[in-house]
Structures are given as C-alpha cells and as structure tokens.
Protein backbone atom coordinates (compact mmCIF):
# COMPACT_ATOMS: atom_id res chain seq x y z
CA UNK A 1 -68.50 -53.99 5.49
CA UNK A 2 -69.76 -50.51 5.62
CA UNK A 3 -69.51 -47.99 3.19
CA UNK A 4 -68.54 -44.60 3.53
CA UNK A 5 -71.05 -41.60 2.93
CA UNK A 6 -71.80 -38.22 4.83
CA UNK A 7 -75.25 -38.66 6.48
CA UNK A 8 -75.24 -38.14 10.57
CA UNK A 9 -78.03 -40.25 10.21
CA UNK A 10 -76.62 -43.31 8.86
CA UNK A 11 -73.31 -42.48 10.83
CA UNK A 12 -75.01 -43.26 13.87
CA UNK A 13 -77.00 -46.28 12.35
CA UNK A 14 -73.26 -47.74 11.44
CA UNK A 15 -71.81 -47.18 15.15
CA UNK A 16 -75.02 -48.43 17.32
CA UNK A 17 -74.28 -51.63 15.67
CA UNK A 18 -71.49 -51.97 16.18
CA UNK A 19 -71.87 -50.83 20.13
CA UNK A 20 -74.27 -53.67 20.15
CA UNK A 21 -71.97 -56.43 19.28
CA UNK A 22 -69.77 -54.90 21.94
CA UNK A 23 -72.42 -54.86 24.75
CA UNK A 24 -73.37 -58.28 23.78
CA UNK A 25 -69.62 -59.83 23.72
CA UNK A 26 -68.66 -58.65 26.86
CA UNK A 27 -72.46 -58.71 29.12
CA UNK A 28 -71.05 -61.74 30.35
CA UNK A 29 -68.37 -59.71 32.59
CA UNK A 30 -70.42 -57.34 34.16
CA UNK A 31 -69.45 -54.60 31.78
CA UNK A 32 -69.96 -50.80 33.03
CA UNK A 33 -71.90 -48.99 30.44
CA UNK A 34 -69.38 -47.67 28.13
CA UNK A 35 -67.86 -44.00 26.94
CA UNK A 36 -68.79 -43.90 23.18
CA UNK A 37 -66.55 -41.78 21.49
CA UNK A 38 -67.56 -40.49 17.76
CA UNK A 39 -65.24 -40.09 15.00
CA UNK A 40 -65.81 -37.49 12.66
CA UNK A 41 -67.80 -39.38 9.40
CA UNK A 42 -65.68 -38.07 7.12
CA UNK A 43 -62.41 -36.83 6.38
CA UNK A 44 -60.70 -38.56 9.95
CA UNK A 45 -57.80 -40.51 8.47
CA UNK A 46 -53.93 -39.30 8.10
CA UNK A 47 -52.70 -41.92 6.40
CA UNK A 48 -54.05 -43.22 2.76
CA UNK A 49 -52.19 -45.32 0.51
CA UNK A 50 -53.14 -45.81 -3.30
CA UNK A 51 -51.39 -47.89 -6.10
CA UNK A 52 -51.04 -46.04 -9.12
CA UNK A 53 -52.74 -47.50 -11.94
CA UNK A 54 -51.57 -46.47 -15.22
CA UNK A 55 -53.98 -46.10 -17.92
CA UNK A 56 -52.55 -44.94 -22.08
CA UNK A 57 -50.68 -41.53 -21.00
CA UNK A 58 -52.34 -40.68 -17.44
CA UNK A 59 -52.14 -42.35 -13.77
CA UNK A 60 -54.55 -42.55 -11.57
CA UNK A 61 -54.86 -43.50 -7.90
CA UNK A 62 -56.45 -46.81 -6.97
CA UNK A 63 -58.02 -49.71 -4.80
CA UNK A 64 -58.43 -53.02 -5.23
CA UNK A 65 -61.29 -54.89 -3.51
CA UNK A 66 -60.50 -58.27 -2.16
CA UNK A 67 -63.78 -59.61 -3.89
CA UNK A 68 -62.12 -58.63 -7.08
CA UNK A 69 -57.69 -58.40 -6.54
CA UNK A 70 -57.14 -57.28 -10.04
CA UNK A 71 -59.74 -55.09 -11.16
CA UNK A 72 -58.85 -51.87 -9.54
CA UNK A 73 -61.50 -48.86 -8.62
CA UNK A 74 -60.13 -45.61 -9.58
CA UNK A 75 -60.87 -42.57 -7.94
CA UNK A 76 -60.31 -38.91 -7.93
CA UNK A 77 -60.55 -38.32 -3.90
CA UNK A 78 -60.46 -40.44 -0.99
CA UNK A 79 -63.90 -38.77 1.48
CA UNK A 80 -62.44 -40.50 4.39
CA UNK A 81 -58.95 -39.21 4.13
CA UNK A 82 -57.93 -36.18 5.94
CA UNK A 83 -58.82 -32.80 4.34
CA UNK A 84 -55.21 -31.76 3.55
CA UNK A 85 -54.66 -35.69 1.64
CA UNK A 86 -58.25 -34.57 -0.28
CA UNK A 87 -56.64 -31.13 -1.45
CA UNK A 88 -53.50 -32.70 -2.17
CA UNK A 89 -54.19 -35.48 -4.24
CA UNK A 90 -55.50 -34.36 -8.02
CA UNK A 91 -52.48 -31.61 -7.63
CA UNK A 92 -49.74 -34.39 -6.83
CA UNK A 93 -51.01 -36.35 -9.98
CA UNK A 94 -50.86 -33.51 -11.95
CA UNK A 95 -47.09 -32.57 -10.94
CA UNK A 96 -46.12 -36.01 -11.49
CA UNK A 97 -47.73 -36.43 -14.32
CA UNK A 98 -46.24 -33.66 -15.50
CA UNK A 99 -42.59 -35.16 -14.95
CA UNK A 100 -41.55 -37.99 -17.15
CA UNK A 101 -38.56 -39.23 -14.16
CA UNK A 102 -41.67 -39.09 -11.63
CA UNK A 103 -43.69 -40.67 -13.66
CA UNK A 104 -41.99 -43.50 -15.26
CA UNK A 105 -42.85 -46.74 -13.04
CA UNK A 106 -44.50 -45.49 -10.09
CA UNK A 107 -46.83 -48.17 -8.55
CA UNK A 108 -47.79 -46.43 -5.25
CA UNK A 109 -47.96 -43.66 -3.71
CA UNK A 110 -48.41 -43.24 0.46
CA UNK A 111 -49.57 -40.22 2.18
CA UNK A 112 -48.90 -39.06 6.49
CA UNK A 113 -51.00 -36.15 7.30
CA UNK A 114 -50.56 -34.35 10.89
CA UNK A 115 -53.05 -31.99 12.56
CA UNK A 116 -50.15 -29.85 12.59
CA UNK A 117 -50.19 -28.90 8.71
CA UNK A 118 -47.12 -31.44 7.75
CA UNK A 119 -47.36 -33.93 4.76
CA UNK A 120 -45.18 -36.56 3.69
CA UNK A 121 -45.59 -37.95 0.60
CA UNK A 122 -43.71 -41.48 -0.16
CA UNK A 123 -43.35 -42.69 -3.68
CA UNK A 124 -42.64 -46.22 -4.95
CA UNK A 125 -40.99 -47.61 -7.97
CA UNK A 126 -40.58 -50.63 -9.45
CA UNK A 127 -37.14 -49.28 -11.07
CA UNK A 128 -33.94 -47.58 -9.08
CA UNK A 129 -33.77 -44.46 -8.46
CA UNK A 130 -31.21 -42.17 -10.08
CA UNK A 131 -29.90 -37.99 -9.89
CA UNK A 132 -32.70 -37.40 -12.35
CA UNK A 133 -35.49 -38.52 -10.02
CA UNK A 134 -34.11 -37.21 -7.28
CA UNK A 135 -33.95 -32.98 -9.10
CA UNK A 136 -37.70 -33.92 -10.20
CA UNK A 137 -38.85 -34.66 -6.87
CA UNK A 138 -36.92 -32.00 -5.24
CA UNK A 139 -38.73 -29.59 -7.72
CA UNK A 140 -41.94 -31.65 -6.59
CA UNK A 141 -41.48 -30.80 -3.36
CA UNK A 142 -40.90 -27.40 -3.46
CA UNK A 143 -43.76 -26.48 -5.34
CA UNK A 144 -46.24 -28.72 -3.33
CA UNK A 145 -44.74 -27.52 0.07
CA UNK A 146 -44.51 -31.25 1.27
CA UNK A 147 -41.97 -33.91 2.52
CA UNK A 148 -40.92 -36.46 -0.48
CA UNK A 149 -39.44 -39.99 0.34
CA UNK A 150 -38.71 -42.20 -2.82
CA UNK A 151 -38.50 -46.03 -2.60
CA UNK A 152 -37.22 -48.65 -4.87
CA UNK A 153 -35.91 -52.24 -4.14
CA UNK A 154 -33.51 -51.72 -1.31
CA UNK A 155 -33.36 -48.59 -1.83
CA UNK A 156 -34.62 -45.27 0.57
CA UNK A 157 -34.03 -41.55 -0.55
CA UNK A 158 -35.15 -39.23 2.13
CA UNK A 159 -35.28 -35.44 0.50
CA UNK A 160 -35.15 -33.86 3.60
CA UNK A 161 -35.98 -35.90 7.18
CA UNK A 162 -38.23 -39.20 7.40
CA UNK A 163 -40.77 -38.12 10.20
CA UNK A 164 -43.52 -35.29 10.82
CA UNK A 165 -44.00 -33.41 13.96
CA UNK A 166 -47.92 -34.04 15.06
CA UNK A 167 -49.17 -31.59 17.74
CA UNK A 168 -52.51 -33.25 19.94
CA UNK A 169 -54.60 -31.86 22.35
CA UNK A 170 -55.18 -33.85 25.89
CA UNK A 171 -57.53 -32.61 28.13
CA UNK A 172 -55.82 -28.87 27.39
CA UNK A 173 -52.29 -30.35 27.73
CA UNK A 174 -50.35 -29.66 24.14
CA UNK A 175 -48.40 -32.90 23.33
CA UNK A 176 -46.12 -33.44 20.50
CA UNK A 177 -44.96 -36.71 18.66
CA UNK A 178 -42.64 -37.50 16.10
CA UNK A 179 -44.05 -40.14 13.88
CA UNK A 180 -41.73 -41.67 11.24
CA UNK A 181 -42.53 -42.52 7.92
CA UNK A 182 -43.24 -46.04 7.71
CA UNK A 183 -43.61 -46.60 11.44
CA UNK A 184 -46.97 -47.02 12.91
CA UNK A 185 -49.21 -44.26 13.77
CA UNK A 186 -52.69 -43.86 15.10
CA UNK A 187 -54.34 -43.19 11.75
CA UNK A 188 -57.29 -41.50 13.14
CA UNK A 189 -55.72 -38.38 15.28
CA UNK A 190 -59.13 -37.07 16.05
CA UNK A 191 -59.68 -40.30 18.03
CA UNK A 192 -56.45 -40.55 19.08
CA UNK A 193 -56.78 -37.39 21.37
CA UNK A 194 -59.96 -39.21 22.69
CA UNK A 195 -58.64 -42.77 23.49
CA UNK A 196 -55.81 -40.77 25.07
CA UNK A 197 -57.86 -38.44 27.46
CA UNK A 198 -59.94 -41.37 28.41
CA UNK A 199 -56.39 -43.42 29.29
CA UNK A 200 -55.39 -40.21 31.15
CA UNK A 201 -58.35 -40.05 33.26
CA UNK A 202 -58.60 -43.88 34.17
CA UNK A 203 -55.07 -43.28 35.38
CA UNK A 204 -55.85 -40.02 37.74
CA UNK A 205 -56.50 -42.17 40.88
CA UNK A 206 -54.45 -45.20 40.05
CA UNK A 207 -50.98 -44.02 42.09
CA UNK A 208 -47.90 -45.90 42.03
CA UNK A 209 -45.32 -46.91 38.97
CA UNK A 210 -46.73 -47.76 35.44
CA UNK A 211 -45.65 -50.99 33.47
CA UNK A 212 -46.34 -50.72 29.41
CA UNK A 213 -45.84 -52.78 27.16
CA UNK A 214 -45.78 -52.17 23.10
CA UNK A 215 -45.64 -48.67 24.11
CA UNK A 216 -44.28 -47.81 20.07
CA UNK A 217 -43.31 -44.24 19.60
CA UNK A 218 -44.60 -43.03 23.06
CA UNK A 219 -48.18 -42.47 22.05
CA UNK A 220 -49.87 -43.71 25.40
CA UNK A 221 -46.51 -42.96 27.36
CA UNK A 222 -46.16 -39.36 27.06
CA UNK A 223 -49.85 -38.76 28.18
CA UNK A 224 -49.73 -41.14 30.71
CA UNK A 225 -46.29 -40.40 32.60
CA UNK A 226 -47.55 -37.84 34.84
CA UNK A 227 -50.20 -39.89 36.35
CA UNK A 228 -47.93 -42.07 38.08
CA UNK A 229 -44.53 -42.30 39.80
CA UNK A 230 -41.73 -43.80 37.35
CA UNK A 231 -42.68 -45.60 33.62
CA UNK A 232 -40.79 -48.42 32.16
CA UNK A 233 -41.90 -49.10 29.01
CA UNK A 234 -41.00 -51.31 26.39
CA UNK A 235 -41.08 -51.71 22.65
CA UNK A 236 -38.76 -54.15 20.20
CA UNK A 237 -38.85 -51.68 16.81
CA UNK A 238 -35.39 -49.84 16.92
CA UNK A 239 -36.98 -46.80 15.02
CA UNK A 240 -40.29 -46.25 17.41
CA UNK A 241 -37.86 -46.42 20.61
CA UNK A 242 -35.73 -43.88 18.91
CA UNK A 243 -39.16 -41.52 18.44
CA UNK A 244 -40.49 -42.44 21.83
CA UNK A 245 -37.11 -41.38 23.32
CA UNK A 246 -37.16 -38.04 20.86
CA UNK A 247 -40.81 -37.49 22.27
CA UNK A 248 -40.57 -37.83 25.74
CA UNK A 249 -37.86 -35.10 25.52
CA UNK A 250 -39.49 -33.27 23.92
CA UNK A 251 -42.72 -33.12 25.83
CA UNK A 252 -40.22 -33.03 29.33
CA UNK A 253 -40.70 -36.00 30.75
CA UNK A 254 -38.36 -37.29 32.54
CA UNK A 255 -40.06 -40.15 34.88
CA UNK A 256 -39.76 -42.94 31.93
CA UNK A 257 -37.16 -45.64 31.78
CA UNK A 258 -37.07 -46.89 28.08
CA UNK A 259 -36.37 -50.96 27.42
CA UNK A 260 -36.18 -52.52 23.98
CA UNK A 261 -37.51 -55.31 25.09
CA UNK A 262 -40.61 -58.05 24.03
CA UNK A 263 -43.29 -58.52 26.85
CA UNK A 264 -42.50 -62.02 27.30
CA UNK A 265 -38.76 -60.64 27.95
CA UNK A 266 -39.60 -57.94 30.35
CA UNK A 267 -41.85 -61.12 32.54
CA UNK A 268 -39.58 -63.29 32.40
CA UNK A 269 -37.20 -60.41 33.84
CA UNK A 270 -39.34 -59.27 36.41
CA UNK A 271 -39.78 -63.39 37.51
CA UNK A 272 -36.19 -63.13 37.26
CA UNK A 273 -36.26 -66.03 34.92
CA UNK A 274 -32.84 -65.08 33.93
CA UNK A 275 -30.47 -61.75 33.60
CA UNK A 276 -30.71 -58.87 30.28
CA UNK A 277 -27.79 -57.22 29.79
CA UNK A 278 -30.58 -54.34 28.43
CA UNK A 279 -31.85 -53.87 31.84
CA UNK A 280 -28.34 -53.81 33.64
CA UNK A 281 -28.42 -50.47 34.88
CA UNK A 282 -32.68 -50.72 35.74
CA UNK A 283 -33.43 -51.50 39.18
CA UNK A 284 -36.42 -54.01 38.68
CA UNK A 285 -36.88 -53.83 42.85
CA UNK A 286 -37.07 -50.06 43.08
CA UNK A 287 -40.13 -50.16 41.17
CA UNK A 288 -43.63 -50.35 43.35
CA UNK A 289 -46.03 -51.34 40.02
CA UNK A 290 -49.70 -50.89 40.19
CA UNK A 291 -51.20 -50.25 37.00
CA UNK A 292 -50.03 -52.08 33.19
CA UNK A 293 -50.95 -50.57 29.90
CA UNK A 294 -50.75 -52.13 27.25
CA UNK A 295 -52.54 -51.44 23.53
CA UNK A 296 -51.30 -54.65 21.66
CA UNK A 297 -51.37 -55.86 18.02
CA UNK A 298 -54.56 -57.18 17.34
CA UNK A 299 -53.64 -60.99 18.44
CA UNK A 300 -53.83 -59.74 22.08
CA UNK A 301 -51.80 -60.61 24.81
CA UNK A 302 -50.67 -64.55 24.90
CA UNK A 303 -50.94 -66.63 27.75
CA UNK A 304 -47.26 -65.65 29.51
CA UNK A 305 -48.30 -62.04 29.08
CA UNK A 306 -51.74 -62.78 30.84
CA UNK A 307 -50.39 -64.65 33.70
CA UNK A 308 -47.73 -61.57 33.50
CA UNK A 309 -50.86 -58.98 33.65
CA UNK A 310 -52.51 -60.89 36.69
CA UNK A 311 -49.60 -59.58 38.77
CA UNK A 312 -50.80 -55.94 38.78
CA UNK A 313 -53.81 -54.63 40.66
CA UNK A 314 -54.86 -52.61 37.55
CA UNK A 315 -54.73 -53.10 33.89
CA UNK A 316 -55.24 -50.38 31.29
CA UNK A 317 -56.33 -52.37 27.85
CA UNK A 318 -56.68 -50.36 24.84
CA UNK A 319 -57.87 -52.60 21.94
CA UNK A 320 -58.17 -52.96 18.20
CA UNK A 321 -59.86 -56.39 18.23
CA UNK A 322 -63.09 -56.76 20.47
CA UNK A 323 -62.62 -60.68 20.02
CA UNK A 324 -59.28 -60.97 21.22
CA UNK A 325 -59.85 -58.66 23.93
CA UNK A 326 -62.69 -60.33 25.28
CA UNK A 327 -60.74 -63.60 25.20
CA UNK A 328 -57.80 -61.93 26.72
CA UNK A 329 -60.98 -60.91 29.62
CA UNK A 330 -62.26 -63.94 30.01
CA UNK A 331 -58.60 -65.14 31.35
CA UNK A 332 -58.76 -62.61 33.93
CA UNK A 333 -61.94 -62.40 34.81
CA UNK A 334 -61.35 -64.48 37.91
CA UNK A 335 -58.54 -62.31 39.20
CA UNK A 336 -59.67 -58.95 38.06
CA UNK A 337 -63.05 -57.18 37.01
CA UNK A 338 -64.18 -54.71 34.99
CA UNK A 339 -64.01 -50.78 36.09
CA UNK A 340 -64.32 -49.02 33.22
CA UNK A 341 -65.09 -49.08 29.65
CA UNK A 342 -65.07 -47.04 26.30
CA UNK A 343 -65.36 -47.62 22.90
CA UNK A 344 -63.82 -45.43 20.05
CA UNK A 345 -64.99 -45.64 16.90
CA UNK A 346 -61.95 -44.98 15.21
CA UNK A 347 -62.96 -46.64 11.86
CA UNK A 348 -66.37 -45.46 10.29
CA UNK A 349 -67.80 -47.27 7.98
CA UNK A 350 -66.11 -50.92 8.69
CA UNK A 351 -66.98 -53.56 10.95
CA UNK A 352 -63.64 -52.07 12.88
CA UNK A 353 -63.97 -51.20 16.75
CA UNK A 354 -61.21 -49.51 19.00
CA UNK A 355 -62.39 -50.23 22.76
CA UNK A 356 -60.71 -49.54 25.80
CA UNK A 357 -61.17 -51.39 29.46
CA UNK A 358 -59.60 -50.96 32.80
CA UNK A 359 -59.92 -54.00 34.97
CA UNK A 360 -59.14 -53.66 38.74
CA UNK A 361 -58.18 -56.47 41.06
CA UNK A 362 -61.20 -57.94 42.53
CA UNK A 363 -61.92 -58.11 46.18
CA UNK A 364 -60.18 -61.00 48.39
C-alpha cells in the first residue's frame, strides 16, 4: 500500500501504476484510452474517523494497522484529511479534554467535512449518555462552530440536525446534497465533481429514459436527470431515499420517479416476474429506457443484474473495484462494447482505483 506524502513527483509515480494495472486488466476489451482524473495529493478527504486512545490524563487520536490490530499509531493531524478536519482536530482534543463529561469514555471520534464550510463531529462512548454530556457538548459546539452527534449503545443524541448541506460544482451547474451522518458519501468531493461531469457528459447524446440502480442519496441522479427524459431510480436504505428525495427538490428536478427497491426487485418487475405494491402507481410501460447507471458496492453487479443490464443499449458503470468491474465486462462483452472510459483516482496513496466505463450495444 502506498503511503501518503506531498511530492507531485511521487504523486504521479503512485497513479501511473496504478493506470497501468488498469490498461492491462481491461486491453482485452478493446478499451478507449482513458480520462485520468487527478485528485489533489493531499488534504482530499471529508470524512476521517479516529479511535481515541487514552494515554495517563490526555487522549489522543489514533490508527491501528492491520499488520499490528492493537498497537495503535498516534497522531496529531491526518495530511490526507480535508483542510477544515486538519484545523479542527488538536482544538477538538483540547475542548474535550478540557471537559471531564466529554471526556470520560470516549473511544472514537468521526468527522463529515463539506466544501460548503459545514462540520459534523460524531462522538462515541462506551457508557450512556446523560443531561451532563449533553450541556458539555452543547457548550462544545458552540465554541467550535460545528454540528455534535453523541452515540452510545442504542443510543443517538442529535444536538441540532443529523446531515450537512454540501454545495458541488458540475460543469458550472451549482448542485446541492444533503448527506446524513452515518450514511454514505463520496469521501473525496474534489473527485466527486469529476466522476460526475464525466457521467454528465457520457449522457449528453444518450436520449431516452434513465434506469439507476443504487442511486443512494441522489449523488449520480441529480446530475444526471436532465440528460434524459424521466429517471426511476432505486435504492433499499430508508434514510438515503429520504435525502435523495430532499435533494432532488431541492436542486428542481422533477423528471425522477423514486423506488425503494433492490436491483434484483426492480428486474424481476420490469420481466414482470410478479407485482410490487411499491411500484403500484409507476407505469413500467410508459417508460422508453436506453441508458442504466449504476455505481454499485464493490461486489459488482450479480448475474440477474447482468442479464438485467444486457437489456439496455447503454450502460453507465461507475466503479470502486477494477476486478469486479472487469468481470462484470467480460459478461457483456458479447452484447455490448466499450465507448468510453475514465479513471479517478479518488484514493492517493492506496492500491484504490475509482474507474468509470460506458458500454454501448454492439452492432447486429
């Protein structure tokens, strides 16, 4: 695994490698030379999380290695972390230190950063959480200008609201997202904005209705919508189809149909396998799909979700695993081909590549 450090130099030396392997896994396709997108080498992530290691009177954040599980590295700052996490840290251990009822039994502490300027710090406790934690934290709050969640064993106490308002830029458009503490989030937003103009612009001359699948808070689906006719989308987590319906409000979009449904639902519904009562009042046969998105957990897409995928003359792929990706290619390599490609390095310094493909039907 790579380690972090700030040299351009050795920032490039990190990603050509790992362009290679991605060249080299997927030559056998006929892959178009692909969009490299850079991250920025440091500072790029908004979330960090840190246990809290707790050492005579002081605390201080740490990491465990999986080499070596219980001997943690303690550390000061976090280089890859965003900016605002950086500033944030050595005067949140200070104010908790400072606080006995903040203090007493913390184990971990989580940070959300936005490119927007909000932070939302969660604490956890191995103990409950009483009145006196809660006036310390309020206090905590107030004088570090942030959000503060506590957490204990079945137990949740939100100071103020659970979610940050992000604000990204795509291709010039202003977008903005809700992203909920504890929900998942594109940790790298600088990326983000790049995976999501290159999305946007595989999609200008596509036409027709959209199909997505694992479409989480609306990430993908707010950019996309105006490309095509009608969205339906679908997601199972209660709490990201709550944001994605909070987002595409606000962002005014009004083209998307929202589902809570898994993708081997929503096939078997558009096979007509059998009825939903969730997609009673969607007209499945009004819909003229071309294009499917999808940007799945890093298993892939399983073999009723590829036979699904064949159905559509294009599919949009955004990826977090090159290796199941290139599987999930090499199963539909016979119907469709490759039209585009990109790659996103959206974790420096680890073997980690975010890649994106669209593959087009291929000729009768």
């Amino acid at each position: 695994m790579f380690q972090p450090v700030n040299d351009p130099q050795a920032y490039e030396a990190q990603l050509a490698v790992k362009l290679a392997g991605f060249r080299k896994d997927f030559a056998a396709f006929g892959l178009p030379e692909p969009a490299v997108f850079r991250s920025a080498p440091v500072h790029y992530r908004q979330r960090a999380e840190f246990r809290i290691w707790h050492e005579a009177d002081g605390i201080h954040y740490a990491m465990f290695d999986p080499a070596e599980p219980k001997r943690p590295v303690l550390m000061e700052t976090f280089p890859v972390a965003a900016e605002s996490i950086c500033d944030l840290m050595p005067r949140l251990k200070a104010a908790i230190t400072a606080r006995p009822e903040l203090k007493r039994r913390i184990f971990q502490v989580n940070f959300l950063a936005t490119l927007s300027g909000e932070m939302l710090v969660t604490l956890l406790y191995h103990r409950a959480l009483d009145a006196a934690w809660e006036t310390a934290a309020r206090e905590l709050a107030a004088e570090l200008g942030v959000l503060v969640i506590g957490r204990s064993l079945k137990q949740k106490i939100v100071l103020e609201r659970d979610w940050l308002l992000e604000r990204l830029t795509v291709n010039g458009r202003p977008l903005s997202y809700q992203q909920i503490e504890g929900a998942f989030s594109q940790p790298n937003a600088g990326m983000n904005q790049h995976m999501l103009g290159w999305a946007c612009r595989q999609a200008e001359e596509l036409g027709g209705d959209l199909m997505e699948l694992y479409c989480g808070n609306g990430n993908f689906t707010v950019a996309l919508a105006p490309h095509f006719g009608r969205v339906l989308a679908t997601e199972m987590s209660k709490s990201s189809v709550r944001a994605a319906h909070h987002n595409l409000q606000t962002n005014d979009i009004d083209n998307v149909t929202m589902v809570r449904m898994a993708a081997e639902e929503i096939s078997d519904a558009m096979a007509r396998v059998r009825p939903f009562t969730r997609l009673k009042d969607v007209d499945l046969d009004s819909y003229r799909f071309s294009t499917l998105f999808v940007d799945p957990p890093r298993a892939g897409l399983d073999d009723n979700t590829l036979q699904f995928a064949r159905g559509f003359d294009s599919i949009l792929y955004i990826s977090c695993n090159p290796q199941t990706l290139r599987d999930n290619v090499a199963a539909l390599i016979d119907t469709h081909e490759i039209a585009a490609s990109a790659v996103f390095d959206q974790f420096p310094w680890t073997h980690h590549l975010e890649c994106g493909l669209l593959l087009n039907r291929r000729a009768a």
